[in-house]
Protein backbone atom coordinates (compact mmCIF):
# COMPACT_ATOMS: atom_id res chain seq x y z
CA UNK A 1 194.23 -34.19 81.81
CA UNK A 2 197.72 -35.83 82.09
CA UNK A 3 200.19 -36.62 78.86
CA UNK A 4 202.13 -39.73 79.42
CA UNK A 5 205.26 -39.40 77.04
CA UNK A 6 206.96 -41.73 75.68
CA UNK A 7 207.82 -43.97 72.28
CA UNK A 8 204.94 -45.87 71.56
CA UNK A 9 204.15 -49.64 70.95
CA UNK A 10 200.85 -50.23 68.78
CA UNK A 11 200.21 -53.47 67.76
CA UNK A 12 198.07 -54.28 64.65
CA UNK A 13 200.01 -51.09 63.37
CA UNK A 14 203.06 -52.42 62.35
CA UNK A 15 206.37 -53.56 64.77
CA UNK A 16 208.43 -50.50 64.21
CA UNK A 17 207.98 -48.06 67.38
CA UNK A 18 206.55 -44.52 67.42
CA UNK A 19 209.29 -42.43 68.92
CA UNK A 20 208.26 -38.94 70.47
CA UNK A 21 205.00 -40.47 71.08
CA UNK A 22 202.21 -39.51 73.55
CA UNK A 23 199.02 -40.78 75.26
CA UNK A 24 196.31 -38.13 76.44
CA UNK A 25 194.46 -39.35 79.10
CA UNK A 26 191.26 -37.36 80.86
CA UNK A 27 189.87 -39.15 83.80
CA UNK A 28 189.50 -43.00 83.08
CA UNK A 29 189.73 -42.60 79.82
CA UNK A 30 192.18 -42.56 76.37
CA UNK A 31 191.25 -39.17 74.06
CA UNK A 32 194.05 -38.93 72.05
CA UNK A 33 197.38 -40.69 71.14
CA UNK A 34 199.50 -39.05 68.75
CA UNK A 35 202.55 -37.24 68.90
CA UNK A 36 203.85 -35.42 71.78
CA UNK A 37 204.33 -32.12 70.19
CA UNK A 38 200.89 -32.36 68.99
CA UNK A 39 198.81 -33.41 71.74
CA UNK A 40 200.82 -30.41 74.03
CA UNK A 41 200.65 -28.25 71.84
CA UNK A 42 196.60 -28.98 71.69
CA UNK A 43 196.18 -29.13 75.62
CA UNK A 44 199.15 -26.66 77.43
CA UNK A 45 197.50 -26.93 80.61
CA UNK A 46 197.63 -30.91 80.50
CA UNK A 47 199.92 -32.43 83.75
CA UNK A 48 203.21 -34.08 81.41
CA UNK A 49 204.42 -37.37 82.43
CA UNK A 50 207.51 -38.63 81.07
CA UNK A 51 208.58 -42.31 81.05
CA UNK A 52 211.73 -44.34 79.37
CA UNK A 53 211.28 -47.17 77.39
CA UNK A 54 208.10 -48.07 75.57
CA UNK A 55 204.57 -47.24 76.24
CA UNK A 56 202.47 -50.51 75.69
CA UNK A 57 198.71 -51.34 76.04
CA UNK A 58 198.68 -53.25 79.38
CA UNK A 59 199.20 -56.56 79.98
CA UNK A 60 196.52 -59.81 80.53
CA UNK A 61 197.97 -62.49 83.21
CA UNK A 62 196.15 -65.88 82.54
CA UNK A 63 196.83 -67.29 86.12
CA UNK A 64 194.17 -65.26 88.19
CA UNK A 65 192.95 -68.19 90.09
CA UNK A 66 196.88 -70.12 90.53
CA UNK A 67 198.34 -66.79 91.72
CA UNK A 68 195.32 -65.71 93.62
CA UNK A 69 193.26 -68.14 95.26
CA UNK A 70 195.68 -71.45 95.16
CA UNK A 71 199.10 -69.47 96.54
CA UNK A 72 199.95 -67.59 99.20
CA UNK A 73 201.42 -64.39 99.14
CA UNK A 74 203.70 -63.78 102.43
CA UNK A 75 203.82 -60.96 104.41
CA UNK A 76 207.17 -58.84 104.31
CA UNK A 77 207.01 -59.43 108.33
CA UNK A 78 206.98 -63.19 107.71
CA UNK A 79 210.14 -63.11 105.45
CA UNK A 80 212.15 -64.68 107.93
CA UNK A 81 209.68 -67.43 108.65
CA UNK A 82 207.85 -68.02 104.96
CA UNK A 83 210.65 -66.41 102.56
CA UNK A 84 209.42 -64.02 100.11
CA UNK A 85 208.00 -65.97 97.49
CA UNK A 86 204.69 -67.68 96.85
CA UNK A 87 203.81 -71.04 99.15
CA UNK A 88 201.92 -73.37 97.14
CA UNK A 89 201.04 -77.42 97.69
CA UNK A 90 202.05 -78.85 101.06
CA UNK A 91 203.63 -75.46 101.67
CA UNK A 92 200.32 -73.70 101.71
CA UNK A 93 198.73 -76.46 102.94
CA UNK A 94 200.65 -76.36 106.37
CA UNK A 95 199.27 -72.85 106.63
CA UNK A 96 196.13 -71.58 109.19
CA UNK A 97 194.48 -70.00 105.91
CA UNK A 98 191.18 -67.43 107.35
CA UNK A 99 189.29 -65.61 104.41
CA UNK A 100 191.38 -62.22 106.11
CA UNK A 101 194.52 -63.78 105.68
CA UNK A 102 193.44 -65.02 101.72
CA UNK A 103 192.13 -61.33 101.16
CA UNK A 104 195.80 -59.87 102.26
CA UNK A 105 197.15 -62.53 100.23
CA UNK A 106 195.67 -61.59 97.13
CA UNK A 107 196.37 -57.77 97.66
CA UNK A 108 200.03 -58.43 98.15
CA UNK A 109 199.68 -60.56 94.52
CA UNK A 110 197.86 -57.84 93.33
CA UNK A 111 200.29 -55.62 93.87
CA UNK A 112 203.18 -57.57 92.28
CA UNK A 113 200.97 -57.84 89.24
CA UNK A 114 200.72 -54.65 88.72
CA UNK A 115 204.58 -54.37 88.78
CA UNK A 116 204.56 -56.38 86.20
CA UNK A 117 202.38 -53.98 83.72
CA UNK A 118 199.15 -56.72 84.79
CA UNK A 119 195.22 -54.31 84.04
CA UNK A 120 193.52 -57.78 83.55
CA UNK A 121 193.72 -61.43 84.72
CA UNK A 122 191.93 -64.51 83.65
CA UNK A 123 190.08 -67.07 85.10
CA UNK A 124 187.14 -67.76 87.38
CA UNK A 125 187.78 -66.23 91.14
CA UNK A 126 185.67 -68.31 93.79
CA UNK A 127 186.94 -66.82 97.16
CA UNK A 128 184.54 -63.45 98.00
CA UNK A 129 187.30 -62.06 99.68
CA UNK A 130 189.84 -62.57 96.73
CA UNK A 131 187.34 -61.14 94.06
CA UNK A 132 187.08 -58.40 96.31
CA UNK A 133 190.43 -57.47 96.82
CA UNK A 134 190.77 -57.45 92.60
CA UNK A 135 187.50 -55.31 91.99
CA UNK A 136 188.47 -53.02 94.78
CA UNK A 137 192.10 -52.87 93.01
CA UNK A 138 190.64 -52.30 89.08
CA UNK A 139 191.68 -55.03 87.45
CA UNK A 140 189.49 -56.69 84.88
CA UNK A 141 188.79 -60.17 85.02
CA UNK A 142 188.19 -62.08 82.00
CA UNK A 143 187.18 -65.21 80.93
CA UNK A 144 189.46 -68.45 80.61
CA UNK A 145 188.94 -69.29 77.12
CA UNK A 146 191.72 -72.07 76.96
CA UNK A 147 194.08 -73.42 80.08
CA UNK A 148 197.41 -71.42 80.25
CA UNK A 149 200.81 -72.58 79.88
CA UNK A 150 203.85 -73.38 81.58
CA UNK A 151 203.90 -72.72 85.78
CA UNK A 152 202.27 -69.61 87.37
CA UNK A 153 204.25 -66.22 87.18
CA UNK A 154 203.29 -62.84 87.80
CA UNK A 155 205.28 -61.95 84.82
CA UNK A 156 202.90 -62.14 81.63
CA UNK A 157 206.04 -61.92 79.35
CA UNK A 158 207.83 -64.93 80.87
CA UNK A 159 205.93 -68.12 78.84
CA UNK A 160 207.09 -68.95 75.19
CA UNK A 161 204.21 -67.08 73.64
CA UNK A 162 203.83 -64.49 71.04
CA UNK A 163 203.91 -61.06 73.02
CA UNK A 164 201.04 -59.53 71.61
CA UNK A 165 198.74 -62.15 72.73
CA UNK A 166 199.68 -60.76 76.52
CA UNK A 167 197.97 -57.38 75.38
CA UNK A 168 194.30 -56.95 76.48
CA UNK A 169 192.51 -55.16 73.75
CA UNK A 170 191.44 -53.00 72.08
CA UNK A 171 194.05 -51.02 70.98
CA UNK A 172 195.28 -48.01 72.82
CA UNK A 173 194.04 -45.41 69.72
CA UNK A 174 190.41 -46.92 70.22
CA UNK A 175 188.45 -44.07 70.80
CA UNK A 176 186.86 -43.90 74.13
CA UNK A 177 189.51 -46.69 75.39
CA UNK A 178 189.53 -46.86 79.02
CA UNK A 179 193.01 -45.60 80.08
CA UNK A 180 194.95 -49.08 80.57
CA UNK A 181 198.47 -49.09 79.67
CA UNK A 182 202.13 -49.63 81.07
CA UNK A 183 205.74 -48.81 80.25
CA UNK A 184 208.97 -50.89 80.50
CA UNK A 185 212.32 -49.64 80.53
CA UNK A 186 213.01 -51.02 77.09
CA UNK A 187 215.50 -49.36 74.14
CA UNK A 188 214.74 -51.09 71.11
CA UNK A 189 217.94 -51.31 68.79
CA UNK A 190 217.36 -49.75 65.01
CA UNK A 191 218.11 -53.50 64.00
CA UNK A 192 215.92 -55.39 66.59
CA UNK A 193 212.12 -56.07 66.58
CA UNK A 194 210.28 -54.44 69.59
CA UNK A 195 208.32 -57.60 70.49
CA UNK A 196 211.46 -59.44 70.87
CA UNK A 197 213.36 -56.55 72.98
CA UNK A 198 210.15 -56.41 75.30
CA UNK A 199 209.74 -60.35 75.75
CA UNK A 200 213.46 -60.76 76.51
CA UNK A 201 213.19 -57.56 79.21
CA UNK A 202 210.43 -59.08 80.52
CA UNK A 203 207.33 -57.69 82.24
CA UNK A 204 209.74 -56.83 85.23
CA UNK A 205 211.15 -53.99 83.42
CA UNK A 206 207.63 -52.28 83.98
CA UNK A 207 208.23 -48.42 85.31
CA UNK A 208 204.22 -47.65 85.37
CA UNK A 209 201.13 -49.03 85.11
CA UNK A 210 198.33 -46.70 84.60
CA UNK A 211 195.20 -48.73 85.13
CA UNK A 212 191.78 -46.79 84.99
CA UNK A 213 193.62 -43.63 84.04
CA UNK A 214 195.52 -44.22 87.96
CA UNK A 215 199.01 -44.39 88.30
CA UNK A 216 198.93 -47.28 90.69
CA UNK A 217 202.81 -48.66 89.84
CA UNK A 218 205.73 -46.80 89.69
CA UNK A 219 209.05 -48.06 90.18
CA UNK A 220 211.22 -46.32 92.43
């Protein structure tokens, strides 16, 4: 069992953050979240994890198929060539695109959207080796309901949109939850509503995202 500490964000219960807070999480899944002196107090011999900022359910992207399958992800070792940033339109059109080279692609995105507090995209994924690379990493993959807006961006925070819309449900204190969640590096002011601190941070200011009770981000 492993305690992740840290002031907690619950949407649906009201905006004000639970300081001292505390998620108990046994293998995949959520079994407790309540205050830290409780819940270590209940289960001494539980591994304690301590993060800044606010602990948050994790984060939906809507642009599964844009970032994915219709942008290319460079390799660090083709910096110098490609830059560092996703090649889209004529750009990713000039490339030599195999099904290996998508699959490495969309690991690479993966990865950066799971910096960004990311346990579920949305949308469709048509390329075998792309929906591979995302069930093999343990995100979810929903359904596009309605088309997303603004441009494509790894950061789920970034778009004009009420922040608790970017939350995948249900809520963390659902019993049984499977253990998604994330923390960002985010003091909220006595004054200041945590919604607003978190969407002007941004999903960048992620420290850990714990996706299927894994640690698979952690900022260094």
């Amino acid at each position: 069992m492993t305690v992740h500490r840290a002031d907690l964000l619950l949407p649906g219960a009201g905006h004000a953050p639970v300081p001292g807070g505390a998620v108990l999480v046994d293998g995949r899944t959520i079994q407790a979240v309540g205050p830290y002196g409780e819940l270590a107090a209940a289960h001494p011999a539980a591994r304690v994890r301590r993060w800044p900022g606010v602990l948050t359910p994790g984060l939906r992207n809507p642009y599964g198929p844009e970032l994915l399958e219709r942008a290319y992800h460079p390799d660090p070792r083709e910096a110098d060539e490609l830059g560092t940033e996703p090649l889209t339109g004529t750009a990713l059109a000039a490339l030599e695109m195999t099904e290996s080279r998508w699959g490495a692609s969309a690991r690479r995105g993966v990865r950066a959207m799971l910096a960004h507090g990311t346990v579920a995209v949305v949308g469709r994924l048509w390329r075998e080796t792309v929906a591979d690379a995302v069930a093999r990493s343990g995100l979810a993959v929903e359904q596009r309901l309605t088309e997303p807006p603004g441009p494509p961006t790894p950061d789920p925070l970034a778009q004009d949109r009420p922040v608790e819309e970017a939350f995948v449900l249900p809520p963390l204190d659902s019993p049984g939850r499977r253990a998604d969640f994330a923390v960002f590096d985010v003091t909220v002011p006595a004054d200041d509503d945590p919604y607003t601190a978190l969407a002007r941070a941004g999903a960048v200011s992620c420290v850990a995202t714990i996706l299927d009770g894994r640690l698979v981000h952690r900022r260094a």
